[in-house]
Protein backbone atom coordinates (compact mmCIF):
# COMPACT_ATOMS: atom_id res chain seq x y z
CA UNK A 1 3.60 8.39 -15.20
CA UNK A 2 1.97 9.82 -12.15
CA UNK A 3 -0.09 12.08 -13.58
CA UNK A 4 -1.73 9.11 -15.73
CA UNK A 5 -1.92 6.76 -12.58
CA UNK A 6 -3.79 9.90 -11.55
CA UNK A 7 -6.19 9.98 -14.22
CA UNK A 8 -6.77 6.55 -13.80
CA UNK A 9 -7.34 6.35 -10.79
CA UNK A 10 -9.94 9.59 -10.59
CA UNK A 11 -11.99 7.44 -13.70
CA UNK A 12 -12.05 4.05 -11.80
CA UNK A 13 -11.51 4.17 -8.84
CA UNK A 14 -13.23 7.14 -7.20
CA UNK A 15 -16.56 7.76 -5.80
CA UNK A 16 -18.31 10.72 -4.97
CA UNK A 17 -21.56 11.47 -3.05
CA UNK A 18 -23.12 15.35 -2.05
CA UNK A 19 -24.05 13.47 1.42
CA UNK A 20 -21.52 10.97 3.44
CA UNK A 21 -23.00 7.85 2.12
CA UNK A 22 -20.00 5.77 1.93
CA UNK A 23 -19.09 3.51 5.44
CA UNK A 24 -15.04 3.00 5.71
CA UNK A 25 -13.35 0.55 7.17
CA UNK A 26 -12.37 3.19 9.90
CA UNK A 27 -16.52 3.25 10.44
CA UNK A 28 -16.82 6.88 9.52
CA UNK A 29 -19.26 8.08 6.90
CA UNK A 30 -17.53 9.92 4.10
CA UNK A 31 -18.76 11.70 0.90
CA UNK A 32 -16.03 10.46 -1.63
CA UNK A 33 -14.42 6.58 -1.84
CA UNK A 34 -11.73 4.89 -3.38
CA UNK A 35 -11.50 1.63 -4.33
CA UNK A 36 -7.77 1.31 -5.97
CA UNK A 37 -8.21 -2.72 -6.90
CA UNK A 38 -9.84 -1.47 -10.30
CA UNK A 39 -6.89 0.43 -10.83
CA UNK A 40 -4.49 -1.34 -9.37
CA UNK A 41 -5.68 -4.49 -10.99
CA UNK A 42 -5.66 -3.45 -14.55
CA UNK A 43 -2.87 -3.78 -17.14
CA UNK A 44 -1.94 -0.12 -17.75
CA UNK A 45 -2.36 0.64 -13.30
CA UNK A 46 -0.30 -2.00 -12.49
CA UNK A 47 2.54 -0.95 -14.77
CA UNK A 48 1.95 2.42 -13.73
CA UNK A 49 1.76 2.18 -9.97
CA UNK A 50 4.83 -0.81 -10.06
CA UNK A 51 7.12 1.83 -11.49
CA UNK A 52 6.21 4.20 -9.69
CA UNK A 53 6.40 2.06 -6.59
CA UNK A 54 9.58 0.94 -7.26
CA UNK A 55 11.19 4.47 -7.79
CA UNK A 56 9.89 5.48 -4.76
CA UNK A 57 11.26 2.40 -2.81
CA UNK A 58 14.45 1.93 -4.99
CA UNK A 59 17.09 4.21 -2.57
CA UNK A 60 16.01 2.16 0.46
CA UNK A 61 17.90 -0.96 1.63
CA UNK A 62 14.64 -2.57 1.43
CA UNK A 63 14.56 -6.22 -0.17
CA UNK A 64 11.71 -7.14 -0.22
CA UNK A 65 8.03 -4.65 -0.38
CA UNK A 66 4.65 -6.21 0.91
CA UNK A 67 1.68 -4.88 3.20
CA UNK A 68 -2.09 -6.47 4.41
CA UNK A 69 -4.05 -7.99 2.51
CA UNK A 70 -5.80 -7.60 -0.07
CA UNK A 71 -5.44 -3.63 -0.96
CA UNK A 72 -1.26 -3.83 -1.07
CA UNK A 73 -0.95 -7.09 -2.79
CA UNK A 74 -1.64 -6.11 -6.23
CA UNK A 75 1.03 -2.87 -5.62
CA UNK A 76 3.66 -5.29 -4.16
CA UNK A 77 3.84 -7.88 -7.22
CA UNK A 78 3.86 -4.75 -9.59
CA UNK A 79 6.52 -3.57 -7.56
CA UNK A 80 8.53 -6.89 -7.51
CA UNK A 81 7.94 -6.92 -11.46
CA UNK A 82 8.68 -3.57 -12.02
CA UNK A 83 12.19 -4.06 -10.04
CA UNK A 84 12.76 -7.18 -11.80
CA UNK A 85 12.73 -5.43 -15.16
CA UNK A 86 15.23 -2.71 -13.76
CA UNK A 87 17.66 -5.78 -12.49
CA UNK A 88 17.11 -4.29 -9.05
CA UNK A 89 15.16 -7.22 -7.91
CA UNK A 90 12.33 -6.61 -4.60
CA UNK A 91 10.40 -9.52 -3.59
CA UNK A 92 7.18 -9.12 -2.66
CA UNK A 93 4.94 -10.86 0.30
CA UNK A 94 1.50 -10.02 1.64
CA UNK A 95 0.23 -9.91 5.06
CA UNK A 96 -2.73 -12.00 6.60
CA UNK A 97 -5.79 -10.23 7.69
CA UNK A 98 -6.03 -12.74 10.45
CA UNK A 99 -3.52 -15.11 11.14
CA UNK A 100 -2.77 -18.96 9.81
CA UNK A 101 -3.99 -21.16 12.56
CA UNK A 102 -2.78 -24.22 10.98
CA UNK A 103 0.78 -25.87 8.88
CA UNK A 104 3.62 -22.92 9.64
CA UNK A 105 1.80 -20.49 11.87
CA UNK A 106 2.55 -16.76 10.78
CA UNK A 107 1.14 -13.49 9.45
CA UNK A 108 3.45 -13.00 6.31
CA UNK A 109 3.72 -14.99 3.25
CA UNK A 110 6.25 -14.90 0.61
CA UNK A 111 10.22 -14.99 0.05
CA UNK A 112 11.15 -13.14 3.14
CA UNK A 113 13.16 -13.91 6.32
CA UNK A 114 13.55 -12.30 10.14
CA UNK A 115 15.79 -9.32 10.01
CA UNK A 116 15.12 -8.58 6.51
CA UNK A 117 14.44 -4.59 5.62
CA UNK A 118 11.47 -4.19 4.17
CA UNK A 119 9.02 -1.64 3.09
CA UNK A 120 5.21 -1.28 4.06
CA UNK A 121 2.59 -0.60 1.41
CA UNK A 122 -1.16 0.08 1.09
CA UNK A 123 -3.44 1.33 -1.33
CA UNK A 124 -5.81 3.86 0.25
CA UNK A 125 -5.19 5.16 3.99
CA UNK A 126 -7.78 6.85 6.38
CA UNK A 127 -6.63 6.74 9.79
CA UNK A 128 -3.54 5.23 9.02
CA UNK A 129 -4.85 1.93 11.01
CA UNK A 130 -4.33 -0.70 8.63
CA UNK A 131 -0.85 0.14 7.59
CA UNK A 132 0.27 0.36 11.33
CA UNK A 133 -1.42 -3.36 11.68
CA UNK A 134 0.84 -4.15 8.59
CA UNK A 135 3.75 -2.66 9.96
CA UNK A 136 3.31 -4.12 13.45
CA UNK A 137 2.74 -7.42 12.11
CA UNK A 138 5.61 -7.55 9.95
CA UNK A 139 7.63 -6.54 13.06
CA UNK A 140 6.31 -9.33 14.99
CA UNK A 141 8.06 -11.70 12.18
CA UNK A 142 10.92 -9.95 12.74
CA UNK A 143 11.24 -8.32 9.54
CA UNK A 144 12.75 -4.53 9.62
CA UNK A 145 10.29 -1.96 8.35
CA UNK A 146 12.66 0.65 7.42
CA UNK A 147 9.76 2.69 5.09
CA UNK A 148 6.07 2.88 3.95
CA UNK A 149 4.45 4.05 1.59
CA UNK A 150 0.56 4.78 0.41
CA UNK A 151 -0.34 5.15 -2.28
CA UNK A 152 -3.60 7.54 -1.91
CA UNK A 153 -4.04 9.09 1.85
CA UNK A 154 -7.61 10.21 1.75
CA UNK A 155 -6.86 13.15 4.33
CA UNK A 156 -9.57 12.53 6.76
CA UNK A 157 -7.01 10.86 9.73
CA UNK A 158 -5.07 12.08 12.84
CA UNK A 159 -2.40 10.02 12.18
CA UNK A 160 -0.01 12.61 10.50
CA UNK A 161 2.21 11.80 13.42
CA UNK A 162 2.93 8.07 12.04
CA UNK A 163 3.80 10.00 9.08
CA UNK A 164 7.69 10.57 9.97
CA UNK A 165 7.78 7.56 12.65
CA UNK A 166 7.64 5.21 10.18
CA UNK A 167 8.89 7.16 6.92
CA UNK A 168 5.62 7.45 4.89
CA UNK A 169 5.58 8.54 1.39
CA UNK A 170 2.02 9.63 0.42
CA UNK A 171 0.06 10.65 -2.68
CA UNK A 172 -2.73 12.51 -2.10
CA UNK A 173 -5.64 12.34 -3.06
CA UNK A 174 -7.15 16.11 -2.70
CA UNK A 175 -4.47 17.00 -4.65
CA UNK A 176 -5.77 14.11 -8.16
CA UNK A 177 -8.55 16.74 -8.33
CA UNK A 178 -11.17 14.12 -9.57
């Protein structure tokens, strides 16, 4: 399975210039991109990656799997599905890029509760910032982040050091060899 989530994602979902032409959220310039949604988004990815998701997340005491908007949303309902089909049932929820100013004020939607373990996803990581918004956000609501996981680190970050803080799992990237 990973192998083809691989080759999926090296045919639709990465970019590759000779000179840094591509601006990331981080605002550094960059010579290859990845855009997971295509991948993520399609029938066969989102099998893929929600299996594979869930095996990675399946040993934690985490009930529910979510992360922010929109990059982790597609790999969290996978994930829920995928569970669901294994009768080891993970809810999913997503977290707001900015938060609800109006009704119930709060950055996470979806079936989860304060004190709740939980684990972080994202789809492509940099510097690492975005998932440590997730995770601090989901903290804020109380929930327990007790892992994370990315799904392709492009290797270009200092941030190795959130790497055992907050129990990342990575796939790499250099090593899909587009």
């Amino acid at each position: 399975m990973k192998q083809e989530l691989i080759d999926i994602l090296c045919r639709q979902s990465f970019k590759y210039t000779e000179e840094p032409s591509f601006k990331l959220v981080s605002g550094r310039m960059s010579r290859f991109y990845v855009n997971c949604k295509p991948t993520t988004l399609s029938a066969r990815g989102m099998y893929l990656v929600g299996h594979l998701m869930f095996n990675e997340i399946k040993d934690s005491p985490a009930s529910a799997v979510g992360g922010l908007t929109f990059g982790a949303d597609p790999i969290a309902v996978a994930t829920a599905f995928a569970s669901a089909i294994k009768d080891q049932p993970v809810n999913a929820f997503s977290i707001r890029k900015s938060r609800k100013d109006h009704g119930i004020i709060k950055w996470v939607e979806g079936d989860v509760q304060p004190g709740q373990p939980v684990v972080i996803i994202d789809d492509v990581a940099t510097t690492g910032g975005s998932t440590i918004k997730a995770i601090e956000r989901a903290q804020s609501e109380g929930l327990e982040v007790v892992k994370s996981v990315i799904l392709v680190d492009r290797q270009e970050g200092d941030w190795i050091i959130f790497v055992s803080t907050w129990k990342m799992s990575l796939l790499y990237l250099r090593e899909m060899n587009c």
